[in-house]
PDB file of N, CA and C in Angstrom:
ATOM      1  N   UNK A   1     -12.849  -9.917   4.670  1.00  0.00           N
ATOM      2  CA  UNK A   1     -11.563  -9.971   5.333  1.00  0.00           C
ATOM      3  C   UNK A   1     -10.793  -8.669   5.126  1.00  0.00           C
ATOM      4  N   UNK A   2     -10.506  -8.456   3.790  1.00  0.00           N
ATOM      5  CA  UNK A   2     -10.076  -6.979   3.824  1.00  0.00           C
ATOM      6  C   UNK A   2     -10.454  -5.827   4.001  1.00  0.00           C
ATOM      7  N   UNK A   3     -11.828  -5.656   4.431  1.00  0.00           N
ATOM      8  CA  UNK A   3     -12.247  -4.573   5.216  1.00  0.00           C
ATOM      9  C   UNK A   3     -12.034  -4.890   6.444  1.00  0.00           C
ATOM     10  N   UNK A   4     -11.918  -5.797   7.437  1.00  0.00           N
ATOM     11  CA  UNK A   4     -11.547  -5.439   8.586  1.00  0.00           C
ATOM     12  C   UNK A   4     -10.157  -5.257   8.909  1.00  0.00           C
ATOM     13  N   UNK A   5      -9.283  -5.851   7.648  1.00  0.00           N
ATOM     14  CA  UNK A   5      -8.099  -5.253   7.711  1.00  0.00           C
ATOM     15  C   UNK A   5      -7.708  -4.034   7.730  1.00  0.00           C
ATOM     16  N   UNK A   6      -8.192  -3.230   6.658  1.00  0.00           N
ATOM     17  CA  UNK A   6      -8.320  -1.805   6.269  1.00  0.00           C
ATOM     18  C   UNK A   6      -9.044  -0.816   7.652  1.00  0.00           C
ATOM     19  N   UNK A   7      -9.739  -1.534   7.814  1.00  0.00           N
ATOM     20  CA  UNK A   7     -10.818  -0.884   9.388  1.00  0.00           C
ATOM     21  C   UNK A   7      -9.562  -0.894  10.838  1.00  0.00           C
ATOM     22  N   UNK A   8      -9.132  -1.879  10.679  1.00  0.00           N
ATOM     23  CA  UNK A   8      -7.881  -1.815  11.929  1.00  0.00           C
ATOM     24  C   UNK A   8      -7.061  -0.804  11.630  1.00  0.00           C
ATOM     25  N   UNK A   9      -6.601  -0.335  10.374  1.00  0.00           N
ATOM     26  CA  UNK A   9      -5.744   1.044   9.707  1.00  0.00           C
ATOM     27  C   UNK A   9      -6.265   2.161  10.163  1.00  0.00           C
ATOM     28  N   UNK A  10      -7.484   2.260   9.774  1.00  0.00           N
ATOM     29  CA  UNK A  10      -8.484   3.542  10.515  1.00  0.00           C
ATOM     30  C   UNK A  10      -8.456   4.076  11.319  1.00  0.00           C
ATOM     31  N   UNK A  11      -8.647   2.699  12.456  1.00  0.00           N
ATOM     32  CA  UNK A  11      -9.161   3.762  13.647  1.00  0.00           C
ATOM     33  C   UNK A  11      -8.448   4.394  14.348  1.00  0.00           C
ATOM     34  N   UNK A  12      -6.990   3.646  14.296  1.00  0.00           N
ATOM     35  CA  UNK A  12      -5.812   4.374  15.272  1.00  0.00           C
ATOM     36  C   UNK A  12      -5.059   5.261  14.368  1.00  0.00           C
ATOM     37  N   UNK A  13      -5.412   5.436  13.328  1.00  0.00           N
ATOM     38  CA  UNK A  13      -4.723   6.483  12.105  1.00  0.00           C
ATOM     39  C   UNK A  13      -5.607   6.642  11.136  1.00  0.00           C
ATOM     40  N   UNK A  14      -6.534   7.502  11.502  1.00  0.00           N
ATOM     41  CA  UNK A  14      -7.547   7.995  10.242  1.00  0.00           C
ATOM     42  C   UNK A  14      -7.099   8.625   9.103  1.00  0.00           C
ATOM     43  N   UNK A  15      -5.990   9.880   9.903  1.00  0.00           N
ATOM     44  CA  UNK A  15      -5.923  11.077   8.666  1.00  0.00           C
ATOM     45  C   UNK A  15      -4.960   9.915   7.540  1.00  0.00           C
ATOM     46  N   UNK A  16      -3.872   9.038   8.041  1.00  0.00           N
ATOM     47  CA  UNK A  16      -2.565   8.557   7.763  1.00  0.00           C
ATOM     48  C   UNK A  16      -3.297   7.469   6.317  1.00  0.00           C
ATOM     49  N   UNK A  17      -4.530   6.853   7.186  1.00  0.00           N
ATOM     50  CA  UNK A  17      -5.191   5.816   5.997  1.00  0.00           C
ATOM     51  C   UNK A  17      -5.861   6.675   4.918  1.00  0.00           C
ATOM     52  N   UNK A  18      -6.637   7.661   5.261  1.00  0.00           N
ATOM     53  CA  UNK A  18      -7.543   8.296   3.976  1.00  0.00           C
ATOM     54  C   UNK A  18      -7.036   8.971   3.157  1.00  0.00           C
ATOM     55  N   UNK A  19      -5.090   9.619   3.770  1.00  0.00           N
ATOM     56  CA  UNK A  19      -4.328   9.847   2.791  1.00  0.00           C
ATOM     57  C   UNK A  19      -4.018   9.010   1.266  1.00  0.00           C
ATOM     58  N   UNK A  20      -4.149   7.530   2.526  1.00  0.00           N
ATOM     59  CA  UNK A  20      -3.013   6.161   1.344  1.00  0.00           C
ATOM     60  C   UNK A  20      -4.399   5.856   0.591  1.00  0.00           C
ATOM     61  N   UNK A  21      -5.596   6.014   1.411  1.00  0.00           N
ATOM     62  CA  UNK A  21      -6.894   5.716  -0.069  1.00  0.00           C
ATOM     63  C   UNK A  21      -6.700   6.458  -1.147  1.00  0.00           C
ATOM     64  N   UNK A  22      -6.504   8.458  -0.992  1.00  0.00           N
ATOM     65  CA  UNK A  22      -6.577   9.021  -1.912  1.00  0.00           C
ATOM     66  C   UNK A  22      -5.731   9.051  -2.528  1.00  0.00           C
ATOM     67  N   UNK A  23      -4.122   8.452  -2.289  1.00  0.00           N
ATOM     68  CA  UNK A  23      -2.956   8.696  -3.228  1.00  0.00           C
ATOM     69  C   UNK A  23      -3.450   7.280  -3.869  1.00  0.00           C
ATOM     70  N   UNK A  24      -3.829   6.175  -3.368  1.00  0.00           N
ATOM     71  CA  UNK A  24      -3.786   5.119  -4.302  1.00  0.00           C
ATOM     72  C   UNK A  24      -5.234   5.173  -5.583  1.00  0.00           C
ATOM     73  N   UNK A  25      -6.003   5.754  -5.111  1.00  0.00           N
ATOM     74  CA  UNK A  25      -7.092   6.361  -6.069  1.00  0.00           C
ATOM     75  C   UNK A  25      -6.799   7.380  -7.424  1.00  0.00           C
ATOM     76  N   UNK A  26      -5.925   8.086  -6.788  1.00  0.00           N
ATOM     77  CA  UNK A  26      -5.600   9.350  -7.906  1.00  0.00           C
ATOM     78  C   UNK A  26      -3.935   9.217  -8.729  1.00  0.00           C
ATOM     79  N   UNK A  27      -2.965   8.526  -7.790  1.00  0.00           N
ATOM     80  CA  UNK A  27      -1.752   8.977  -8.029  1.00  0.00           C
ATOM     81  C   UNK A  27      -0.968   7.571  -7.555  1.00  0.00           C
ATOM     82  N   UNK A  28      -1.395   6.087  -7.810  1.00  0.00           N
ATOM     83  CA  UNK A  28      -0.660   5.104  -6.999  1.00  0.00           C
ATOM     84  C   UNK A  28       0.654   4.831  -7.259  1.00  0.00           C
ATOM     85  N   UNK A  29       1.124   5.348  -8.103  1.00  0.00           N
ATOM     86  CA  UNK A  29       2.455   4.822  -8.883  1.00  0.00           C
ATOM     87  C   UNK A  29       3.385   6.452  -9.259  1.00  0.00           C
ATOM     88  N   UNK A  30       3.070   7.077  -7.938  1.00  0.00           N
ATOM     89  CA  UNK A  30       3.352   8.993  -7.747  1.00  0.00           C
ATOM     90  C   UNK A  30       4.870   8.548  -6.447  1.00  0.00           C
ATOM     91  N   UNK A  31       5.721   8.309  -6.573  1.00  0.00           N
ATOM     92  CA  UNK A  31       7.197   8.333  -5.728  1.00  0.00           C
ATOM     93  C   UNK A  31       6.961   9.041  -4.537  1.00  0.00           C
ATOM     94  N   UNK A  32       7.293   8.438  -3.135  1.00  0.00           N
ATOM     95  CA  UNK A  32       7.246   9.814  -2.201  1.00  0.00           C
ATOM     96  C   UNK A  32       8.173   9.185  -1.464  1.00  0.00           C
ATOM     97  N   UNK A  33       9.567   9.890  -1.282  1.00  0.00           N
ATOM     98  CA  UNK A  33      10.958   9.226  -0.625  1.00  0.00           C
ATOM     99  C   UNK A  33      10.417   8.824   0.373  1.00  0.00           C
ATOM    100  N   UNK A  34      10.758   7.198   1.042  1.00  0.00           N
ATOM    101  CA  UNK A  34      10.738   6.590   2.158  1.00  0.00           C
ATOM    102  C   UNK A  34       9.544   6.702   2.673  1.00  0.00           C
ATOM    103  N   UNK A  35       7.660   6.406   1.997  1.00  0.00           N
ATOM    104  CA  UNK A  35       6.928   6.745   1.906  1.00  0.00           C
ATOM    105  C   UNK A  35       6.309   5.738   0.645  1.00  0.00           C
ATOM    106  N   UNK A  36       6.722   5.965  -0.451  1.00  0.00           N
ATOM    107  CA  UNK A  36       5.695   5.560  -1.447  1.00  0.00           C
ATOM    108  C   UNK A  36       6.457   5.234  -2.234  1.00  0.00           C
ATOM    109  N   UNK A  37       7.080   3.810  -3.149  1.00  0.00           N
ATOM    110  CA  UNK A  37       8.218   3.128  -3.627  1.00  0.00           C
ATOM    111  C   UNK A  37       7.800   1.704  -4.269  1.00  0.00           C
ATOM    112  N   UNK A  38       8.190   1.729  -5.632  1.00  0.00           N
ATOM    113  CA  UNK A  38       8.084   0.374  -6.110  1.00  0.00           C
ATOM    114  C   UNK A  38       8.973  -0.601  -5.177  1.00  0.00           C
ATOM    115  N   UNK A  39       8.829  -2.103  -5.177  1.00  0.00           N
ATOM    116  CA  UNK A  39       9.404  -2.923  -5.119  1.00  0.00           C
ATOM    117  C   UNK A  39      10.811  -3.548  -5.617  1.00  0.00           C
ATOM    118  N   UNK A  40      11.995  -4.150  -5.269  1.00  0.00           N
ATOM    119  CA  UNK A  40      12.560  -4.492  -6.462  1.00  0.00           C
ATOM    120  C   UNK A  40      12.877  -5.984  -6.259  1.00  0.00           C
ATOM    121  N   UNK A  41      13.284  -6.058  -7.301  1.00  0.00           N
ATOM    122  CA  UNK A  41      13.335  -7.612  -7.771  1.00  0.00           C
ATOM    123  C   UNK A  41      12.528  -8.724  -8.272  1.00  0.00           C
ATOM    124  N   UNK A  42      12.572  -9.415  -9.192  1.00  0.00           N
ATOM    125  CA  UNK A  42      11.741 -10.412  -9.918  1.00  0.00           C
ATOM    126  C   UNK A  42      10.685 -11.107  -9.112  1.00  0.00           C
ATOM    127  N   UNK A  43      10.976 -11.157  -8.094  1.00  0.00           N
ATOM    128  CA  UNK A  43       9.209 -11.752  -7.464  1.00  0.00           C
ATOM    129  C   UNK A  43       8.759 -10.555  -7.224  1.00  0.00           C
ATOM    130  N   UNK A  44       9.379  -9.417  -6.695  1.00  0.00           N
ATOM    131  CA  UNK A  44       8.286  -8.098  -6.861  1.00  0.00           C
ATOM    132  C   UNK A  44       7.096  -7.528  -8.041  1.00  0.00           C
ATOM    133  N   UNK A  45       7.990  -7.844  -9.038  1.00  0.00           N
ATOM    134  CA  UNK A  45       7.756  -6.926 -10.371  1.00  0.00           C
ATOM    135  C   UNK A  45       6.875  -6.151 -10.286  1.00  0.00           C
ATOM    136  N   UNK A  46       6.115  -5.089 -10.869  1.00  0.00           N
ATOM    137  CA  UNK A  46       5.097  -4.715 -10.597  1.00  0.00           C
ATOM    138  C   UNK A  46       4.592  -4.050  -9.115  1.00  0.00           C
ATOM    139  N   UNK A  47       4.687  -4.623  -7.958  1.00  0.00           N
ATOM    140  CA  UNK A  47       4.743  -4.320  -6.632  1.00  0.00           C
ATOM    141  C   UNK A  47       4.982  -3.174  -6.321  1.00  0.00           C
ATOM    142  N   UNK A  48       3.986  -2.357  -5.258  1.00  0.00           N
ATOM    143  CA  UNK A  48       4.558  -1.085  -4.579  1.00  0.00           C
ATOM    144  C   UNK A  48       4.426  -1.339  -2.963  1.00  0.00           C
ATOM    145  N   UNK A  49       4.744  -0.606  -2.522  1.00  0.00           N
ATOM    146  CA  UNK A  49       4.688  -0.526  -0.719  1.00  0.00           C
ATOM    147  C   UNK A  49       4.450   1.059  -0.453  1.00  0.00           C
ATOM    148  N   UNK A  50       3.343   1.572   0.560  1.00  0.00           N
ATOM    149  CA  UNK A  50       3.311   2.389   1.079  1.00  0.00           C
ATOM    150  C   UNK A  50       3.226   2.482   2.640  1.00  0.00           C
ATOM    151  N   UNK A  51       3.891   3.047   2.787  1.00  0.00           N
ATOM    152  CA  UNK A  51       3.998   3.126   4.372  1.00  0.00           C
ATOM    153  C   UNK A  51       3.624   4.100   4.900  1.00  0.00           C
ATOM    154  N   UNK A  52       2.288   3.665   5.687  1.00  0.00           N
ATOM    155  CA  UNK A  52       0.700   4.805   6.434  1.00  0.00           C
ATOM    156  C   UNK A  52       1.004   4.925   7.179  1.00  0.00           C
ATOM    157  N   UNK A  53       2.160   4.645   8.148  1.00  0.00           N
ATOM    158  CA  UNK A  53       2.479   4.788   9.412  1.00  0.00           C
ATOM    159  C   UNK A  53       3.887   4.324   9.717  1.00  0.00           C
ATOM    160  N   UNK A  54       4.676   4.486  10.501  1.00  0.00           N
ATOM    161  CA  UNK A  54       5.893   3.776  10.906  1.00  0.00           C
ATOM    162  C   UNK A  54       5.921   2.445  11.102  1.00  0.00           C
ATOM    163  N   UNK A  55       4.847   1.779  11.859  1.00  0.00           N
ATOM    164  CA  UNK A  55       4.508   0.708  11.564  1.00  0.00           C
ATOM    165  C   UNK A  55       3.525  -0.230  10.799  1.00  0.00           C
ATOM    166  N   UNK A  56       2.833   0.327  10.030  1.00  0.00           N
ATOM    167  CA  UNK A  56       1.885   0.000   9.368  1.00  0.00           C
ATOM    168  C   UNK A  56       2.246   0.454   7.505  1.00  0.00           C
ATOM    169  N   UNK A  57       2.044  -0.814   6.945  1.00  0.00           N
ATOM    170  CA  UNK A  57       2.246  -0.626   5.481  1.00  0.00           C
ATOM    171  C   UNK A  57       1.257  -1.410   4.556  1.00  0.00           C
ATOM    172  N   UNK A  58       1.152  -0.742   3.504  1.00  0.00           N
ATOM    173  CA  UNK A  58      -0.236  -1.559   1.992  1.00  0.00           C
ATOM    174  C   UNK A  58       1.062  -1.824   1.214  1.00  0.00           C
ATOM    175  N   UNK A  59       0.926  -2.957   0.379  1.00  0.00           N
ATOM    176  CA  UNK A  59       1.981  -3.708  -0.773  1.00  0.00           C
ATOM    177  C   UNK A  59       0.674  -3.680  -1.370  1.00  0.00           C
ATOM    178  N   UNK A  60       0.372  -3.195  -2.721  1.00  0.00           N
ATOM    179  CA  UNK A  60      -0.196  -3.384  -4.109  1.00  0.00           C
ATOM    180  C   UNK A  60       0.316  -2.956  -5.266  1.00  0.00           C
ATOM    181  N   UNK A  61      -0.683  -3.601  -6.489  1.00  0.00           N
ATOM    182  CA  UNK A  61      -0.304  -3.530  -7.736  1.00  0.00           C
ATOM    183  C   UNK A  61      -0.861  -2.542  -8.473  1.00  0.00           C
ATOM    184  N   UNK A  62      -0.506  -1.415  -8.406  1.00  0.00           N
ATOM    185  CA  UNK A  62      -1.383  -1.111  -9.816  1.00  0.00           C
ATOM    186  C   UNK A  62      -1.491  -1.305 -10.903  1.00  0.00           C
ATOM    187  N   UNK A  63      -2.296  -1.413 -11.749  1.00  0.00           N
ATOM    188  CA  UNK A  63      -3.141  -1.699 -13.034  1.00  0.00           C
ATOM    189  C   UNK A  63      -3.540  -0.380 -13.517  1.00  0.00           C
ATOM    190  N   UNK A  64      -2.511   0.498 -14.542  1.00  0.00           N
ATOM    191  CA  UNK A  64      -2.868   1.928 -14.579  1.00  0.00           C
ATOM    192  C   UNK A  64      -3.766   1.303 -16.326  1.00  0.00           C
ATOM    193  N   UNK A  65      -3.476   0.638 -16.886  1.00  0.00           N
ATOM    194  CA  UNK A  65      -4.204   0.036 -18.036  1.00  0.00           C
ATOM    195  C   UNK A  65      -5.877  -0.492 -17.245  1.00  0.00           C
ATOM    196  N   UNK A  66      -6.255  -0.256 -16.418  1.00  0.00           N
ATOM    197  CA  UNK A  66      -7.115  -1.199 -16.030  1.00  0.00           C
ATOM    198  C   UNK A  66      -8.018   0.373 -15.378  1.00  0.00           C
ATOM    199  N   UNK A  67      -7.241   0.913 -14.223  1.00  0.00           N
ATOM    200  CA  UNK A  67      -7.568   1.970 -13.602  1.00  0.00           C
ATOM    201  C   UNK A  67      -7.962   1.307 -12.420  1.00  0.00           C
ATOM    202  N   UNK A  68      -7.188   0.690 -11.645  1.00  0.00           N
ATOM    203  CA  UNK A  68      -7.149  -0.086 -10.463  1.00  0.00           C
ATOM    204  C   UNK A  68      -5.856  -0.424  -9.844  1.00  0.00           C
ATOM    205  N   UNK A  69      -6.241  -0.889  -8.275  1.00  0.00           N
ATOM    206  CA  UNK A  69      -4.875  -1.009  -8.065  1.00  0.00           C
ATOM    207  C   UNK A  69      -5.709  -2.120  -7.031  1.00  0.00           C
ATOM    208  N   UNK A  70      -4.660  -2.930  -6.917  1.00  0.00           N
ATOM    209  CA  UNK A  70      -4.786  -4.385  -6.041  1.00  0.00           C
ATOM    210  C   UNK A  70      -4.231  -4.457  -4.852  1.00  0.00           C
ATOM    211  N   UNK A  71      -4.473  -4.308  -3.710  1.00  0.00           N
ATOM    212  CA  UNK A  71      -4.106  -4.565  -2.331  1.00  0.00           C
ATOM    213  C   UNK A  71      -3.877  -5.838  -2.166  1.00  0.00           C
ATOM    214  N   UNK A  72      -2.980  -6.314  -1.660  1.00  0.00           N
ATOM    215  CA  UNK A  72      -2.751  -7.998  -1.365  1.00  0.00           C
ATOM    216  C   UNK A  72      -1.846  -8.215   0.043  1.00  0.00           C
ATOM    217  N   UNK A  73      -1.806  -6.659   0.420  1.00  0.00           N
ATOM    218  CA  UNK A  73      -1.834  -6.956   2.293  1.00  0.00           C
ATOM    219  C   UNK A  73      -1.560  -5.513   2.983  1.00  0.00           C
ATOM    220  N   UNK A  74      -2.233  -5.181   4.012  1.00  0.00           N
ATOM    221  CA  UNK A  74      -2.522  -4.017   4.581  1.00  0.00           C
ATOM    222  C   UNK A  74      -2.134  -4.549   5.920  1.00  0.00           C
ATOM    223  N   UNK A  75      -1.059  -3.885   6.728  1.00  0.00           N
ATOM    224  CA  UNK A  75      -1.265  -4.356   8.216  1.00  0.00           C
ATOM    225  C   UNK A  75      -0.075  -4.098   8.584  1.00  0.00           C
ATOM    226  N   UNK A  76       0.399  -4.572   9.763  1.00  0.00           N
ATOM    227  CA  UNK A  76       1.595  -4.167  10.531  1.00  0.00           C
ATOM    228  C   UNK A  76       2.965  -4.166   9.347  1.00  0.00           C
ATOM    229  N   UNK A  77       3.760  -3.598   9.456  1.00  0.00           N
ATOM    230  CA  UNK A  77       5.243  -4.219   8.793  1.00  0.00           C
ATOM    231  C   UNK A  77       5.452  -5.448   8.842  1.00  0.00           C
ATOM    232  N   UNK A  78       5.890  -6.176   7.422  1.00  0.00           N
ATOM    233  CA  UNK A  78       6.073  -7.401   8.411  1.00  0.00           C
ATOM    234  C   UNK A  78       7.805  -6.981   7.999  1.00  0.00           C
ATOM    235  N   UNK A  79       8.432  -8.301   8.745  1.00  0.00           N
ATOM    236  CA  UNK A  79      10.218  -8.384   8.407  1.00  0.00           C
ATOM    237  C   UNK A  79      10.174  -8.937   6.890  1.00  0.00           C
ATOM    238  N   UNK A  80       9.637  -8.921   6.253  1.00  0.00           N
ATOM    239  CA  UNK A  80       9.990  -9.399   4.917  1.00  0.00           C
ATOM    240  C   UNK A  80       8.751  -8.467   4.060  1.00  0.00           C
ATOM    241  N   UNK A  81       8.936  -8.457   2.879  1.00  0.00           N
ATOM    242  CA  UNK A  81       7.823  -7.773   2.129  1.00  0.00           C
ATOM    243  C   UNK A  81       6.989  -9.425   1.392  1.00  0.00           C
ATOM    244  N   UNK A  82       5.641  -8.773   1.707  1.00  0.00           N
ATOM    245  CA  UNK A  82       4.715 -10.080   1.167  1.00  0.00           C
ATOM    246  C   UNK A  82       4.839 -10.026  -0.768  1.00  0.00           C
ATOM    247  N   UNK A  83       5.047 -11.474  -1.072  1.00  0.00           N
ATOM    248  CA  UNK A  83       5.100 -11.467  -2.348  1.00  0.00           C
ATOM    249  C   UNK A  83       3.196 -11.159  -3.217  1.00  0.00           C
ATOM    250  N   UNK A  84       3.385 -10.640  -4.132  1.00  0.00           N
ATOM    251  CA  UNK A  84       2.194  -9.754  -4.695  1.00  0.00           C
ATOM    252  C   UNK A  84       1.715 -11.504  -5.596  1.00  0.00           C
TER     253      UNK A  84
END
């Protein structure tokens, strides 16, 4: 399921997705104004949002103790941010 999610990111924005692979690979929890931003508030905790496109955004967790980061939704904006 989440590769064809991630695959719909691709094809109409290649350079925009292989950016958000390599910042979330090397640097996921790296600030980039209106771009790359923790979450706030108690059901967030932990939570980031990056936004690959104007309309298109990833909400995950990183795990810098772990050396991972958790995707738990890739896809259009929605009007609310998905809880992690």
């Amino acid at each position: 399921m989440f590769f064809f999610i991630w695959k719909s990111l691709i094809e109409p924005h290649p350079e925009s997705t292989r950016r958000c692979c390599e910042d979330l690979c090397t640097a996921p929890t790296t600030r980039k104004p209106g771009r790359v931003f923790p979450l706030k508030g108690k059901l967030y905790k932990g939570a980031w949002e990056y936004e690959v496109t104007k309309g298109d955004r990833v909400f995950y967790v990183p795990h810098e103790e772990l050396l991972k980061v958790v995707v738990y939704y890739a896809g259009k904006h929605p009007n609310a941010a998905p809880k992690p």
